[in-house]
PDB file of N, CA and C in Angstrom:
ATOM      1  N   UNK A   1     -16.758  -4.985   2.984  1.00  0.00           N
ATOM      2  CA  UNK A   1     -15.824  -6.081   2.944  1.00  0.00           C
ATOM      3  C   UNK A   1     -15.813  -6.655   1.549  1.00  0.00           C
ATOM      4  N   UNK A   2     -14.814  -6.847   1.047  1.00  0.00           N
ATOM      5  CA  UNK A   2     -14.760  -7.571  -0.339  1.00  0.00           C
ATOM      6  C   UNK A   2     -14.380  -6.494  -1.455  1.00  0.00           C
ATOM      7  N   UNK A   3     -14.988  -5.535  -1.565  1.00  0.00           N
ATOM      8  CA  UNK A   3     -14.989  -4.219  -2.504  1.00  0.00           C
ATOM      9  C   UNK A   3     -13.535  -3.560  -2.660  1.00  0.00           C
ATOM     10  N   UNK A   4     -13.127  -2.691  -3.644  1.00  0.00           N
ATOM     11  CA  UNK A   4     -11.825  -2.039  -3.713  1.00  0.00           C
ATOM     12  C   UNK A   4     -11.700  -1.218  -2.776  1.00  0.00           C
ATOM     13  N   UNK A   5     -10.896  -0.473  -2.961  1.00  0.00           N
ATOM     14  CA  UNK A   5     -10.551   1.009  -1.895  1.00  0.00           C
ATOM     15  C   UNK A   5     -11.343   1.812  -2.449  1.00  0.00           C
ATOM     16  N   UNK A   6     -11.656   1.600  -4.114  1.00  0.00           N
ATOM     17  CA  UNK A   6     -12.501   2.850  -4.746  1.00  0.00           C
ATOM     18  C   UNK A   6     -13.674   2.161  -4.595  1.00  0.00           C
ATOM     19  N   UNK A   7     -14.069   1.786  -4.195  1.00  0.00           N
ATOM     20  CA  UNK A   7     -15.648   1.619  -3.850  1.00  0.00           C
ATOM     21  C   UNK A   7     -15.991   0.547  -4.888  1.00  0.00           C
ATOM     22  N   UNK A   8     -15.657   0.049  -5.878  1.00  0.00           N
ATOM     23  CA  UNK A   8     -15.849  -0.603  -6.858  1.00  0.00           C
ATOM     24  C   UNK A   8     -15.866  -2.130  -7.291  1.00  0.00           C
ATOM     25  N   UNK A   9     -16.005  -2.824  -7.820  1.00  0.00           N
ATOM     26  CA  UNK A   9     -14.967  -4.559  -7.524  1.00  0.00           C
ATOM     27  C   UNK A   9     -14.042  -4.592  -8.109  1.00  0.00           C
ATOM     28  N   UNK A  10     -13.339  -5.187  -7.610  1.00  0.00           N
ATOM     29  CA  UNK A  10     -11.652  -5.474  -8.172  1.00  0.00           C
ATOM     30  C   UNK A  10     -11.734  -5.511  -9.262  1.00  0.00           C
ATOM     31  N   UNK A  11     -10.345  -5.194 -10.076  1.00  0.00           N
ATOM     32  CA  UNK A  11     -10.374  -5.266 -11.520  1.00  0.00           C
ATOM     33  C   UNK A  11      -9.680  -6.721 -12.156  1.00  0.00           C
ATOM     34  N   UNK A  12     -10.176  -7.080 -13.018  1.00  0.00           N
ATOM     35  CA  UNK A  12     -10.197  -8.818 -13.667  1.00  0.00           C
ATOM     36  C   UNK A  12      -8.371  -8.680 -13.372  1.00  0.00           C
ATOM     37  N   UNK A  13      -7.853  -9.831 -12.968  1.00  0.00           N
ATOM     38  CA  UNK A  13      -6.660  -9.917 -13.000  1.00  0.00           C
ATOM     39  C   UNK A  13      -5.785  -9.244 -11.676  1.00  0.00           C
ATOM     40  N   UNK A  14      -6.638  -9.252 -11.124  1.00  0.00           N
ATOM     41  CA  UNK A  14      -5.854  -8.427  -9.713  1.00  0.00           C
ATOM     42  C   UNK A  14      -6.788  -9.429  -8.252  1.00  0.00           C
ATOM     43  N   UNK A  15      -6.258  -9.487  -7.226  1.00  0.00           N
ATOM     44  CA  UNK A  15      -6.397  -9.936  -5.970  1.00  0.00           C
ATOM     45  C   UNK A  15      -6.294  -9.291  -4.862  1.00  0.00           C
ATOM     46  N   UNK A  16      -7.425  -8.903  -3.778  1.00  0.00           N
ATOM     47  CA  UNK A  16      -7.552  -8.120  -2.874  1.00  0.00           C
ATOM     48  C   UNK A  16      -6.796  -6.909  -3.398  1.00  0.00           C
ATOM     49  N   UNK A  17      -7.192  -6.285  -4.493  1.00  0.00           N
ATOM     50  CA  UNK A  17      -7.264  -5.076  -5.359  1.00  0.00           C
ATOM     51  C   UNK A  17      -5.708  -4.940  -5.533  1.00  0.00           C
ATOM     52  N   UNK A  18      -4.816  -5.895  -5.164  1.00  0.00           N
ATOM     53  CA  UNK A  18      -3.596  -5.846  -5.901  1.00  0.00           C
ATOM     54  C   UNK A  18      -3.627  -6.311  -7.165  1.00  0.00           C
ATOM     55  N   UNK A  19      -2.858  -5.421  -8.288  1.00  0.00           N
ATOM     56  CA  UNK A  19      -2.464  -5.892  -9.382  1.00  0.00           C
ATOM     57  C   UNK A  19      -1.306  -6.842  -9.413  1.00  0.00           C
ATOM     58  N   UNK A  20      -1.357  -8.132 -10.057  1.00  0.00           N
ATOM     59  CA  UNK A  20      -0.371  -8.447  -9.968  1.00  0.00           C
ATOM     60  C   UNK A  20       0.440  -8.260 -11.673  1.00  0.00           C
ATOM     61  N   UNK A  21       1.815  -7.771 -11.264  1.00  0.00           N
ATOM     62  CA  UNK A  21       2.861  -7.908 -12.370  1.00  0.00           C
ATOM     63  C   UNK A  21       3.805  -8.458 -12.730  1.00  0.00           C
ATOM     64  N   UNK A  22       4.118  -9.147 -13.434  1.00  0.00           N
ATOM     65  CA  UNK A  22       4.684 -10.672 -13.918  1.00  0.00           C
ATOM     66  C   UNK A  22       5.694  -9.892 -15.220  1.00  0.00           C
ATOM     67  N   UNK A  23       7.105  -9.607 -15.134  1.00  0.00           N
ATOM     68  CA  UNK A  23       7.741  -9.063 -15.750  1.00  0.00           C
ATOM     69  C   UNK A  23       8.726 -10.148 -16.036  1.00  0.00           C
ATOM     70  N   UNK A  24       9.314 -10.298 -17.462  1.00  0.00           N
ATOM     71  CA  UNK A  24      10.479 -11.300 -17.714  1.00  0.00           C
ATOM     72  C   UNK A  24      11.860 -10.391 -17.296  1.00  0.00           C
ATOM     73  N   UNK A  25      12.840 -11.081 -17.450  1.00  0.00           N
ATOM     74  CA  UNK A  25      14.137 -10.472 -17.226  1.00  0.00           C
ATOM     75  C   UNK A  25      14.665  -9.683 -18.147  1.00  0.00           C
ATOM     76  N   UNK A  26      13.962 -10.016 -19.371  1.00  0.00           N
ATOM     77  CA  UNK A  26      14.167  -9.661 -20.608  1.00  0.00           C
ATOM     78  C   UNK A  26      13.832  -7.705 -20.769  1.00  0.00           C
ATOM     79  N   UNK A  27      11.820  -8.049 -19.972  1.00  0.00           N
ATOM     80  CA  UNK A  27      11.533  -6.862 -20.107  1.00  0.00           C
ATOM     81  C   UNK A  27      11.728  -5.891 -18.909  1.00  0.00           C
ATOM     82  N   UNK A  28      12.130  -5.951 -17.740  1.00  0.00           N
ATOM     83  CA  UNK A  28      12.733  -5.622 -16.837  1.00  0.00           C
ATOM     84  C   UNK A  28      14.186  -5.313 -17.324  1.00  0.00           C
ATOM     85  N   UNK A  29      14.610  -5.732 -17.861  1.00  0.00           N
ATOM     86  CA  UNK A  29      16.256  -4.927 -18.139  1.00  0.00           C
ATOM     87  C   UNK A  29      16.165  -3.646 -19.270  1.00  0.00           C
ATOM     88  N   UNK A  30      15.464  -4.048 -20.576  1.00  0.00           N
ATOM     89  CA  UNK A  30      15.219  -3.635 -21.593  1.00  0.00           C
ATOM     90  C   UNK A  30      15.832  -3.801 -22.285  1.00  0.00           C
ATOM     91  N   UNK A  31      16.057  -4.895 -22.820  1.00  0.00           N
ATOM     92  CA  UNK A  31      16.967  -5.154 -23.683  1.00  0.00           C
ATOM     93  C   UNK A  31      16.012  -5.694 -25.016  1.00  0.00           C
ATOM     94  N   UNK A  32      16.567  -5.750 -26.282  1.00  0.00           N
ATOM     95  CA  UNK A  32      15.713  -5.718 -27.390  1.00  0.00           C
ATOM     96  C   UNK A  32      14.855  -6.372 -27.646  1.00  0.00           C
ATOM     97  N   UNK A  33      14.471  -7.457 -26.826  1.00  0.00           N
ATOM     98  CA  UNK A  33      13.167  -9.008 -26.993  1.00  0.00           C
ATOM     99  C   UNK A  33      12.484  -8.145 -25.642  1.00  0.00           C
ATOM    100  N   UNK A  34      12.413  -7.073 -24.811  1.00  0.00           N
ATOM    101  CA  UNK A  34      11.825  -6.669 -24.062  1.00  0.00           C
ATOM    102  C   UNK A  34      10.854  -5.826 -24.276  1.00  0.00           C
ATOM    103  N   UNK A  35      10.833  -5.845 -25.817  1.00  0.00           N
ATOM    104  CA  UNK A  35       9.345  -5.139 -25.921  1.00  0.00           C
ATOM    105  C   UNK A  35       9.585  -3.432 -25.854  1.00  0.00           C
ATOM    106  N   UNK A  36      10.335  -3.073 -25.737  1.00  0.00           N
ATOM    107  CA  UNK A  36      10.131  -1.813 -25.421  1.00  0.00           C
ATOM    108  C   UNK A  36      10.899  -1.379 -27.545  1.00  0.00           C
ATOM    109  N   UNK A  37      10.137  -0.089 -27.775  1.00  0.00           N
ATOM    110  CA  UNK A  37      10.411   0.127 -29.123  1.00  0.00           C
ATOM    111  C   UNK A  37      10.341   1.661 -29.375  1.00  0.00           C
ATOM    112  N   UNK A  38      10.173   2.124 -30.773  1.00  0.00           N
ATOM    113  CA  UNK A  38      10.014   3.855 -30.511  1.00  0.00           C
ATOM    114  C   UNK A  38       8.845   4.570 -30.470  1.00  0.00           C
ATOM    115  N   UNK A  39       7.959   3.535 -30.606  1.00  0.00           N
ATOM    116  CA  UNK A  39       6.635   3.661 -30.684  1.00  0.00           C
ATOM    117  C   UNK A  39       5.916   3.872 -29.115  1.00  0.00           C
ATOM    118  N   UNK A  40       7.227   3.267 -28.137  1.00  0.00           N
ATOM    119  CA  UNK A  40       6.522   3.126 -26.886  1.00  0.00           C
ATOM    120  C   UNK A  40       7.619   4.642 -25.883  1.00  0.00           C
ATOM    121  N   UNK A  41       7.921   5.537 -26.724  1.00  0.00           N
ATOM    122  CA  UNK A  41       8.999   6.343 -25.951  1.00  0.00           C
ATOM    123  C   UNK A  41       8.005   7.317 -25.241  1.00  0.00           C
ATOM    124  N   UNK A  42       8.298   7.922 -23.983  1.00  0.00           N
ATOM    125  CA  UNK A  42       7.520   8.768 -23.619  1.00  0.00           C
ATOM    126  C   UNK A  42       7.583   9.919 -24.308  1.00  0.00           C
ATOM    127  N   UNK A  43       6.001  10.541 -23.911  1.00  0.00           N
ATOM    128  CA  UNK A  43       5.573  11.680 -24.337  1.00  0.00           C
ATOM    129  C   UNK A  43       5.979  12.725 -24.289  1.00  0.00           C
ATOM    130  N   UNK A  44       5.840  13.925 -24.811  1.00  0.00           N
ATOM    131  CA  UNK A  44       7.046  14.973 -24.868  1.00  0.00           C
ATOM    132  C   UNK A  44       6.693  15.678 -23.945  1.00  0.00           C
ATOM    133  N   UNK A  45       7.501  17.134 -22.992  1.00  0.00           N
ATOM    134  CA  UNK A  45       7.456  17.838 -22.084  1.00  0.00           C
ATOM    135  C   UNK A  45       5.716  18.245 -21.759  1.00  0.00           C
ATOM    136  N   UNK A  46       5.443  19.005 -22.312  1.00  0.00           N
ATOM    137  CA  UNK A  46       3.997  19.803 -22.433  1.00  0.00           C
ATOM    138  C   UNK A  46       3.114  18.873 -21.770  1.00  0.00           C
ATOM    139  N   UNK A  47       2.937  16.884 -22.681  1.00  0.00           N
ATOM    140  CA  UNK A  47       2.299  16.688 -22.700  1.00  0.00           C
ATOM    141  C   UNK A  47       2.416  15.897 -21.573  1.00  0.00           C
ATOM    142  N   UNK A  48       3.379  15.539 -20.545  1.00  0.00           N
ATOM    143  CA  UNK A  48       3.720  14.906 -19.288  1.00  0.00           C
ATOM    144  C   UNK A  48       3.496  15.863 -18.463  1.00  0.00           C
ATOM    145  N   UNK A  49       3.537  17.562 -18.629  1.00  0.00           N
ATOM    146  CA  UNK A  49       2.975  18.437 -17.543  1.00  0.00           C
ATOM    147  C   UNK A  49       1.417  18.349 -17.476  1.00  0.00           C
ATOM    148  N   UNK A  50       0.810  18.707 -18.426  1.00  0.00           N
ATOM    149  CA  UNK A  50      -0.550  17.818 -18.509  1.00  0.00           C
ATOM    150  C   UNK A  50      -1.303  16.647 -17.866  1.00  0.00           C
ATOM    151  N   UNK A  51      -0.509  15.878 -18.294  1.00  0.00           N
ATOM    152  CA  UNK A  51      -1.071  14.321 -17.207  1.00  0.00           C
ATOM    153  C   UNK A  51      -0.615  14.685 -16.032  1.00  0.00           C
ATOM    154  N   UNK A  52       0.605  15.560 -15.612  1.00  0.00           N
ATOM    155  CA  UNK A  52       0.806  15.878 -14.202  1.00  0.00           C
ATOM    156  C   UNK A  52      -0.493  16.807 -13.580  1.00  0.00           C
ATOM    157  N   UNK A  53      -0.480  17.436 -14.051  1.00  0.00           N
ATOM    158  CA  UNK A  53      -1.703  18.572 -14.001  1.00  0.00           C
ATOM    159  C   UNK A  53      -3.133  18.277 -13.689  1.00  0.00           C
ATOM    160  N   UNK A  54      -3.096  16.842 -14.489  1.00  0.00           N
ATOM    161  CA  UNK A  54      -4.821  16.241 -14.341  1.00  0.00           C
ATOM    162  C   UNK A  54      -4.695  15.545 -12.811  1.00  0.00           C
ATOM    163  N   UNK A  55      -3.448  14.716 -12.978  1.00  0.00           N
ATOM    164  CA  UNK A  55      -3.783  13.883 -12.039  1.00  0.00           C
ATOM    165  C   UNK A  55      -3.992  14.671 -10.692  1.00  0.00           C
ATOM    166  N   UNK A  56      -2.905  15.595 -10.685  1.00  0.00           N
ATOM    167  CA  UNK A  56      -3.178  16.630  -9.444  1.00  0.00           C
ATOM    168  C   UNK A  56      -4.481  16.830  -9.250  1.00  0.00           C
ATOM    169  N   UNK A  57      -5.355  17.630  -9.859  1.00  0.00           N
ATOM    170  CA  UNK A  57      -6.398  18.039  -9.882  1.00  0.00           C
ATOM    171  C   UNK A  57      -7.397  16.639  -9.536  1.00  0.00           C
ATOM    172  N   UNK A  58      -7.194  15.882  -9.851  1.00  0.00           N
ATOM    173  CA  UNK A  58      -7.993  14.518  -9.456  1.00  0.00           C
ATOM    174  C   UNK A  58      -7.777  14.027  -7.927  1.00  0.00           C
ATOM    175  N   UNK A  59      -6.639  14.448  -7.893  1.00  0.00           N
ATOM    176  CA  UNK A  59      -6.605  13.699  -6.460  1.00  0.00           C
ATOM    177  C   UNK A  59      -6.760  14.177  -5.392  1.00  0.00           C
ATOM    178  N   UNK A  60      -6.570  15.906  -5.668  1.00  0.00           N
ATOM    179  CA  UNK A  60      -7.353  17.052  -5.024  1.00  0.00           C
ATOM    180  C   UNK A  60      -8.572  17.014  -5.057  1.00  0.00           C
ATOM    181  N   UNK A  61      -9.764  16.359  -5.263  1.00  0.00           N
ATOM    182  CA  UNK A  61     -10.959  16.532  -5.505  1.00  0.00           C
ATOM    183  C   UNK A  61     -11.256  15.047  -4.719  1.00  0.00           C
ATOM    184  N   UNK A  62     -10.717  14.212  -4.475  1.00  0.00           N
ATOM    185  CA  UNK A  62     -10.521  13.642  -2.795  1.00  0.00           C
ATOM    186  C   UNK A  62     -10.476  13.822  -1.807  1.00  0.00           C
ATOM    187  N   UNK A  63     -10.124  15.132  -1.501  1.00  0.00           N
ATOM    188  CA  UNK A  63      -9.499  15.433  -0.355  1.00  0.00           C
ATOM    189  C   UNK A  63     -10.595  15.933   0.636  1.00  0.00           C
ATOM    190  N   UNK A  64     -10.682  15.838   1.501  1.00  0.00           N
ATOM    191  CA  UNK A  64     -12.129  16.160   1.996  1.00  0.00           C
ATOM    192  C   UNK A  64     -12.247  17.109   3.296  1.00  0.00           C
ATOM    193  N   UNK A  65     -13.022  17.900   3.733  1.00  0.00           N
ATOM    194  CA  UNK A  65     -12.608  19.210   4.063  1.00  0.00           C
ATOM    195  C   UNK A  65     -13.037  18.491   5.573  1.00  0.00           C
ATOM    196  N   UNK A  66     -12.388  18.803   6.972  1.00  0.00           N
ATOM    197  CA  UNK A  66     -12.677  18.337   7.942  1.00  0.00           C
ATOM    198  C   UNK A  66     -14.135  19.159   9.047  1.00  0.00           C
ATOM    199  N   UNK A  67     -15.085  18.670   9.459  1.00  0.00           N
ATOM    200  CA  UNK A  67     -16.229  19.501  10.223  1.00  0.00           C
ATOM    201  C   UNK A  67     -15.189  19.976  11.141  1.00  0.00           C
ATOM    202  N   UNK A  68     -16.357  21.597  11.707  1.00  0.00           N
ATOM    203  CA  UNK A  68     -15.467  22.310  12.539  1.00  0.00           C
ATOM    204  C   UNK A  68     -15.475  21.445  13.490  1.00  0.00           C
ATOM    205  N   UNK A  69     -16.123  20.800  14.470  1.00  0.00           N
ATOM    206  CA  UNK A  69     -15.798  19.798  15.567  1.00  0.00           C
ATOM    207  C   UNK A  69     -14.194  18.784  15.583  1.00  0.00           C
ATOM    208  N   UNK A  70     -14.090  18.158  13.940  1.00  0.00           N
ATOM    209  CA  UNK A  70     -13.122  17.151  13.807  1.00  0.00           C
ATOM    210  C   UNK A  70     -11.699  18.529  13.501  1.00  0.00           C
ATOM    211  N   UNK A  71     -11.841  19.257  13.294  1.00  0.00           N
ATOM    212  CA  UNK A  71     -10.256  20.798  13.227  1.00  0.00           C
ATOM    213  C   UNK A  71     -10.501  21.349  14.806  1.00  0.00           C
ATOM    214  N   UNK A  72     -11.631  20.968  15.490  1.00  0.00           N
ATOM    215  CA  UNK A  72     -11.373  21.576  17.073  1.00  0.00           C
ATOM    216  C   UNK A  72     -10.691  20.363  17.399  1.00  0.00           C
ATOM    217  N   UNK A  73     -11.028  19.318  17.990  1.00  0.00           N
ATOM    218  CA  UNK A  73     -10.552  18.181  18.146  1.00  0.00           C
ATOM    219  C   UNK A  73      -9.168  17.748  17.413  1.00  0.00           C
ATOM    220  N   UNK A  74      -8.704  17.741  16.124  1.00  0.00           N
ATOM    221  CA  UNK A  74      -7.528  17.730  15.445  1.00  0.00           C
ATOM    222  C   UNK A  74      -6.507  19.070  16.791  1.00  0.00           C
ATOM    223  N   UNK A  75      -6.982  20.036  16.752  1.00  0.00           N
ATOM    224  CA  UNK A  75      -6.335  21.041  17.253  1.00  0.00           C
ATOM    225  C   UNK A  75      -5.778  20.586  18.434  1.00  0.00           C
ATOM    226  N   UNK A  76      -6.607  20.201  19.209  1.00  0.00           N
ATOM    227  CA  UNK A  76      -6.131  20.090  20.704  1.00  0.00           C
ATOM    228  C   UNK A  76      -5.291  19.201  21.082  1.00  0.00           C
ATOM    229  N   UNK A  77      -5.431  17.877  20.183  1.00  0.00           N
ATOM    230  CA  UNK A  77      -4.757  16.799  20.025  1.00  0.00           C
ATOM    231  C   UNK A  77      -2.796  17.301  19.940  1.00  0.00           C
ATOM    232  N   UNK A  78      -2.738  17.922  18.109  1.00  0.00           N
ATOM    233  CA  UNK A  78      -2.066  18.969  18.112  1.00  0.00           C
ATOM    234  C   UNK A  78      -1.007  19.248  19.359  1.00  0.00           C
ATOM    235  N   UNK A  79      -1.869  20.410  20.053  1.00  0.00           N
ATOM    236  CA  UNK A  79      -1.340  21.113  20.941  1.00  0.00           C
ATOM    237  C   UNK A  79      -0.682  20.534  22.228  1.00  0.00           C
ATOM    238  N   UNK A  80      -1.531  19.518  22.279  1.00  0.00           N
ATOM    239  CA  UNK A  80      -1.361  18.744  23.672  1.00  0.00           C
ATOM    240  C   UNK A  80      -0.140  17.259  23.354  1.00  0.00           C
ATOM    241  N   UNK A  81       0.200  17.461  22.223  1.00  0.00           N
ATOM    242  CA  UNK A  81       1.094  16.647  22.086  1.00  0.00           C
ATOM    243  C   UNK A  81       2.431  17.233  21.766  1.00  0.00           C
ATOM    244  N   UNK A  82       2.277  18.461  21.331  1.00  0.00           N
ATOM    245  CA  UNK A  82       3.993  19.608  21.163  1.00  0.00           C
ATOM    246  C   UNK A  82       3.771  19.997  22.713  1.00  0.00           C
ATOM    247  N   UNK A  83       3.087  20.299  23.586  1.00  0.00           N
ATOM    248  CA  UNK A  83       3.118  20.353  24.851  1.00  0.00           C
ATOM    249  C   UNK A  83       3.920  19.476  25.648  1.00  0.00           C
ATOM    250  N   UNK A  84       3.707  17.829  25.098  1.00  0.00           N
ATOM    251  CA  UNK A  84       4.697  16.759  26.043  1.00  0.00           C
ATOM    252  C   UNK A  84       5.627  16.287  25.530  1.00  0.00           C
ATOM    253  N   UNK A  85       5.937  16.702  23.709  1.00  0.00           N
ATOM    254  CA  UNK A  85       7.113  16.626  23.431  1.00  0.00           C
ATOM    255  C   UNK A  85       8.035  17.746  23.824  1.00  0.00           C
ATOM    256  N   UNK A  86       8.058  19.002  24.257  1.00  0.00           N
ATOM    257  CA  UNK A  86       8.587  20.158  24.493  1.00  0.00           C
ATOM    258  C   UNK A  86       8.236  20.080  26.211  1.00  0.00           C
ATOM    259  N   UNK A  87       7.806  19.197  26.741  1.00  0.00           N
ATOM    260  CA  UNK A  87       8.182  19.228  28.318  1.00  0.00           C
ATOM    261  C   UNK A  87       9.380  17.866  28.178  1.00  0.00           C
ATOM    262  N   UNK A  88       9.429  17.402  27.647  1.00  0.00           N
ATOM    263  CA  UNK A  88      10.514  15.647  27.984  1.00  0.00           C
ATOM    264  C   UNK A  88      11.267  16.527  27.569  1.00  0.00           C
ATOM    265  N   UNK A  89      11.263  17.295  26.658  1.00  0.00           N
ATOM    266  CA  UNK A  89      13.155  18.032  25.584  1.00  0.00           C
ATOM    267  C   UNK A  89      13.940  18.779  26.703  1.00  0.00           C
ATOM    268  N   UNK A  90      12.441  19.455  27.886  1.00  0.00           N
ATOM    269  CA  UNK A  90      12.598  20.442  28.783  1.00  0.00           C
ATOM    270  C   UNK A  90      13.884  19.988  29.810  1.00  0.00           C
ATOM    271  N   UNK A  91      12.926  18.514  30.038  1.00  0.00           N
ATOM    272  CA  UNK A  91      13.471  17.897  31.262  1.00  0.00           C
ATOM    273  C   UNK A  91      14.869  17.399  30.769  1.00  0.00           C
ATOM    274  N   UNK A  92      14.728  17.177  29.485  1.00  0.00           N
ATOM    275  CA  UNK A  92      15.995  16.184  29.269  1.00  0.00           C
ATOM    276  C   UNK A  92      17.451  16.687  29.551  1.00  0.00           C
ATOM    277  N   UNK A  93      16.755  18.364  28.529  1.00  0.00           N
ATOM    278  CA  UNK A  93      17.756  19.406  28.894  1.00  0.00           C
ATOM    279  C   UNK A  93      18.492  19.342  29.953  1.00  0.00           C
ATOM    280  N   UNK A  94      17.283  19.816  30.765  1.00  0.00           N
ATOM    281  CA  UNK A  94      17.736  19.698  32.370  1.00  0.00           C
ATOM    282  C   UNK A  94      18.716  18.944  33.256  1.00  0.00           C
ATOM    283  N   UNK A  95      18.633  17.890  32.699  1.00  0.00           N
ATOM    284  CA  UNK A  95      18.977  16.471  33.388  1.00  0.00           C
ATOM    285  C   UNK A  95      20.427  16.278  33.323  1.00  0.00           C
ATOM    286  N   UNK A  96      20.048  16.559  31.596  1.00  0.00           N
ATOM    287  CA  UNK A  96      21.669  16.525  30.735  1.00  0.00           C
ATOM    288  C   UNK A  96      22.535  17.611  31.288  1.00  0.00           C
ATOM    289  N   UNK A  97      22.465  18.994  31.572  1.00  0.00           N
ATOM    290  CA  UNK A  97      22.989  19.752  32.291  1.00  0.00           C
ATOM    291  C   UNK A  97      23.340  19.732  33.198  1.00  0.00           C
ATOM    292  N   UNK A  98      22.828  19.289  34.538  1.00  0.00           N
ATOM    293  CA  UNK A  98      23.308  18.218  35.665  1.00  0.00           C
ATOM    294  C   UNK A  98      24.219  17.927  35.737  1.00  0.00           C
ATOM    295  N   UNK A  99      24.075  16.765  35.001  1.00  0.00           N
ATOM    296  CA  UNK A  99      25.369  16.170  34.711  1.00  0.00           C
ATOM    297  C   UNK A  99      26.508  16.101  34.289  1.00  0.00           C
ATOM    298  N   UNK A 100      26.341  17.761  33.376  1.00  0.00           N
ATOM    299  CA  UNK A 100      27.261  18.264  32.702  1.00  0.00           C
ATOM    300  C   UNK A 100      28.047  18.771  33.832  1.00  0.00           C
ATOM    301  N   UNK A 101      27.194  19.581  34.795  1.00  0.00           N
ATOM    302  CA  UNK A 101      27.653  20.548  35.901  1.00  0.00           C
ATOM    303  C   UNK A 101      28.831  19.697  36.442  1.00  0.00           C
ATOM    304  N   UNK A 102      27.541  18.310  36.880  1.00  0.00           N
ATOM    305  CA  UNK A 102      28.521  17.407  38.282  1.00  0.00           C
ATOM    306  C   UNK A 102      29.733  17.096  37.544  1.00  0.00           C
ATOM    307  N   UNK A 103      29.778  16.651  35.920  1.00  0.00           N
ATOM    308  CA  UNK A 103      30.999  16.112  35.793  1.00  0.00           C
ATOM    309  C   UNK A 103      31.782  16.961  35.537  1.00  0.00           C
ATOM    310  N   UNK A 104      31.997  18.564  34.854  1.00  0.00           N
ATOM    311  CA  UNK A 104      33.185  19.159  35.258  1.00  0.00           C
ATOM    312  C   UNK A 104      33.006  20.348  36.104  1.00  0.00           C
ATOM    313  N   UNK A 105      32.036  20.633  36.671  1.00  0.00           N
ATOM    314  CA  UNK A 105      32.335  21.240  37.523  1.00  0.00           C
ATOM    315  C   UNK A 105      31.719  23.000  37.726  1.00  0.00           C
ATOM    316  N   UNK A 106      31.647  23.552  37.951  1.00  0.00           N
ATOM    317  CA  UNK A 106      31.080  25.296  38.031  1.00  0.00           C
ATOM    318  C   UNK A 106      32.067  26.167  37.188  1.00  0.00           C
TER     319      UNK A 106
END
């Protein structure tokens, strides 16, 4: 209780690990008192596949592999739930056909 999502303490300037961001209208539009300049243009192709590349790899290394008990259990869950969505579709079918019959006929 109290701690970030990353295990850590909040970072100075943030609340229940939200950051908060406080943008003028100025720098939200971008217009020339908004701070933005050529110094701040993004990085070129290569080097944005890169940071794509890391972050992937970072957030893959989160991911955490499930015990065979919790992929038996995941499974059945699974199964037993395309089981009672594919019996209601069954029936609905059914139902709907019915009615198709009664209202025009053979």
């Amino acid at each position: 209780m109290g701690a970030s999502p990353a295990g850590g303490a909040a970072a100075a300037g943030t609340r229940n690990g939200v950051e908060r961001v406080s943008e003028s209208p100025a720098e939200a539009v971008g217009t020339p008192g908004g701070g933005t300049s050529a110094a701040g243009k993004r990085p070129n192709l290569f080097a944005r596949i890169v940071l794509f590349v890391r972050q992937v790899v970072a957030e893959l290394r989160k991911v955490v592999t499930p015990t065979r008990s919790e992929l038996v259990n995941y499974t059945i869950v699974v199964l037993v739930f395309v089981t009672v969505v594919m019996l209601f579709v069954t029936a609905l079918d059914y139902v709907i056909g019915l009615g198709v019959l009664a209202l025009f006929g053979d």
